[in-house]
Protein backbone atom coordinates (compact mmCIF):
# COMPACT_ATOMS: atom_id res chain seq x y z
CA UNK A 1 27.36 -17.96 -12.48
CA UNK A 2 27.06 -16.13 -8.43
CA UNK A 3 23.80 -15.21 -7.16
CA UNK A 4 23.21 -13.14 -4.48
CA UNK A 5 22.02 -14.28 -1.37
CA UNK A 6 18.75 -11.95 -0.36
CA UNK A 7 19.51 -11.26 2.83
CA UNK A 8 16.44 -12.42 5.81
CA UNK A 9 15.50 -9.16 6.97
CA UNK A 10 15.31 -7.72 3.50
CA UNK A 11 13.39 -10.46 2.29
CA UNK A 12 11.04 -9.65 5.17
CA UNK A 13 10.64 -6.45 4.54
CA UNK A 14 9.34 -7.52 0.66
CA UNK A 15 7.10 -10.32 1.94
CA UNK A 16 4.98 -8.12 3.88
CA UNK A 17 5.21 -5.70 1.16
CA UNK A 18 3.52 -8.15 -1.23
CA UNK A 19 1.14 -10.27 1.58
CA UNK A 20 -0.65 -6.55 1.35
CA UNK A 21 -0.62 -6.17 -2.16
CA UNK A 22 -2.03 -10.09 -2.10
CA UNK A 23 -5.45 -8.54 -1.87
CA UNK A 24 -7.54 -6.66 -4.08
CA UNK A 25 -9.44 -4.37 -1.42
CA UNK A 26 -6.23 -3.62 -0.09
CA UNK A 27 -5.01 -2.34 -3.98
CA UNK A 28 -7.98 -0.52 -4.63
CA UNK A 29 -7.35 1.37 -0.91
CA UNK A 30 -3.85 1.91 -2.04
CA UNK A 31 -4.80 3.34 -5.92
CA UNK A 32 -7.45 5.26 -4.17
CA UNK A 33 -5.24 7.34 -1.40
CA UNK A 34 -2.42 7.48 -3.94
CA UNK A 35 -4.56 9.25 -6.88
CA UNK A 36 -6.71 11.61 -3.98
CA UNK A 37 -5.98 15.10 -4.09
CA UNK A 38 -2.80 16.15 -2.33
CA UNK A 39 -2.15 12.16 -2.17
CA UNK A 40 -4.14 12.71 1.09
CA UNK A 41 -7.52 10.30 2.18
CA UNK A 42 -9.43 10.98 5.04
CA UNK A 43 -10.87 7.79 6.09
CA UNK A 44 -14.54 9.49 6.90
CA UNK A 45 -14.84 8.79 2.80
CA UNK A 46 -13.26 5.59 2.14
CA UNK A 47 -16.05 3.21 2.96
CA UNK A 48 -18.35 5.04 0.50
CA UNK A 49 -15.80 5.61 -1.87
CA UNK A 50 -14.98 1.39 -2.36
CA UNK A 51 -17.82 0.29 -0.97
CA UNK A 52 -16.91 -1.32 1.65
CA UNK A 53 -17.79 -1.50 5.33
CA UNK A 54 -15.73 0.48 8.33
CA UNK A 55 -14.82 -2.87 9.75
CA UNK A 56 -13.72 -3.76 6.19
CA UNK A 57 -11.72 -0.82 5.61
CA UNK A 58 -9.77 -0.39 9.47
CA UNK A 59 -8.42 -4.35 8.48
CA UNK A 60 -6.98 -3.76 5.58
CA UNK A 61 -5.51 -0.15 6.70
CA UNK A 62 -4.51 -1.57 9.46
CA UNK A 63 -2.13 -4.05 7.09
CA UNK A 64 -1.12 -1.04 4.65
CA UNK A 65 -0.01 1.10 7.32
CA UNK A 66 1.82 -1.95 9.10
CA UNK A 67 3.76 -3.02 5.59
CA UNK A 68 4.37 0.59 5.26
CA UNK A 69 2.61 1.57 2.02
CA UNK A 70 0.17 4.21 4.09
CA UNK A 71 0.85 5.96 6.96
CA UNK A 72 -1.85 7.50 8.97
CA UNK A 73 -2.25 11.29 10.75
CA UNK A 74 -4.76 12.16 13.14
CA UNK A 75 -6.76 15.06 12.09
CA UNK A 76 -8.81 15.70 15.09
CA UNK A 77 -11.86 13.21 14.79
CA UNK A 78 -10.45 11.90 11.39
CA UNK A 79 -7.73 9.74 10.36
CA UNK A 80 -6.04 10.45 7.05
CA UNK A 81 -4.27 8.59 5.01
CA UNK A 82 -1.28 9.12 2.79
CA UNK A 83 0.58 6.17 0.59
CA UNK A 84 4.48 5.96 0.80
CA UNK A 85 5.97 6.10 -2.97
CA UNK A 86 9.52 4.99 -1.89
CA UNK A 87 7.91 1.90 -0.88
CA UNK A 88 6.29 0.49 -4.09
CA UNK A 89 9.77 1.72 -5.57
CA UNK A 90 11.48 -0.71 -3.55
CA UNK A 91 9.05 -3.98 -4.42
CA UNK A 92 9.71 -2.88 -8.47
CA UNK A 93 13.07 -2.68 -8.28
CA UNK A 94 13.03 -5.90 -6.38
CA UNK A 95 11.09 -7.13 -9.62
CA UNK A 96 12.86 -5.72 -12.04
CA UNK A 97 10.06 -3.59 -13.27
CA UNK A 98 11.92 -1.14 -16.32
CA UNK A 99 8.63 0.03 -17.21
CA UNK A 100 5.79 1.81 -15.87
CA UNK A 101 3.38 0.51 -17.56
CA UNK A 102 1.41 -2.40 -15.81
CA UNK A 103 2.23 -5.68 -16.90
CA UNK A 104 -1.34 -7.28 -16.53
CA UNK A 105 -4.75 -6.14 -16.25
């Protein structure tokens, strides 16, 4: 039986993916932007729509933006916040996922 040998930068690339996912704050940002209208956030609601604090919620979209699941546009006095789809697609089929139904929860 051959296996494949992951290479190092792609196996980068999928640890940061998942040290993001590693926390639940940073998958209820992630649901959040992904199911907002247009698939657009503006950060001015975010803190009231989790519950969490502005301090909170610039870490951890600070670490989705940098493992490339967000990416952020300046709107004059507002960031907003948009999640990148090819992204997630690239930590399934690193998985394996067939389905898209979740596996837990």
């Amino acid at each position: 039986m051959s296996t494949a040998v992951l290479p190092a930068e792609r196996a980068s690339c999928l640890a940061e993916i998942f040290k993001a996912l590693a926390d639940p704050t940073r998958v209820r940002l992630l649901a959040h932007i992904s199911a907002s209208e247009d698939g657009i956030a503006c950060a001015c609601h975010l803190p009231d729509a989790l519950g969490i604090s502005q301090p909170t919620l610039s870490h951890h979209l600070k670490k989705l933006v940098a493992a490339g699941l967000i990416v952020r546009q300046q709107r004059g006095r507002w960031a907003h916040y948009s999640a990148v789809a090819g992204v997630l697609d690239t930590a399934r089929d690193f998985l394996g996922e067939s389905s898209s139904e979740p596996r837990c929860c």
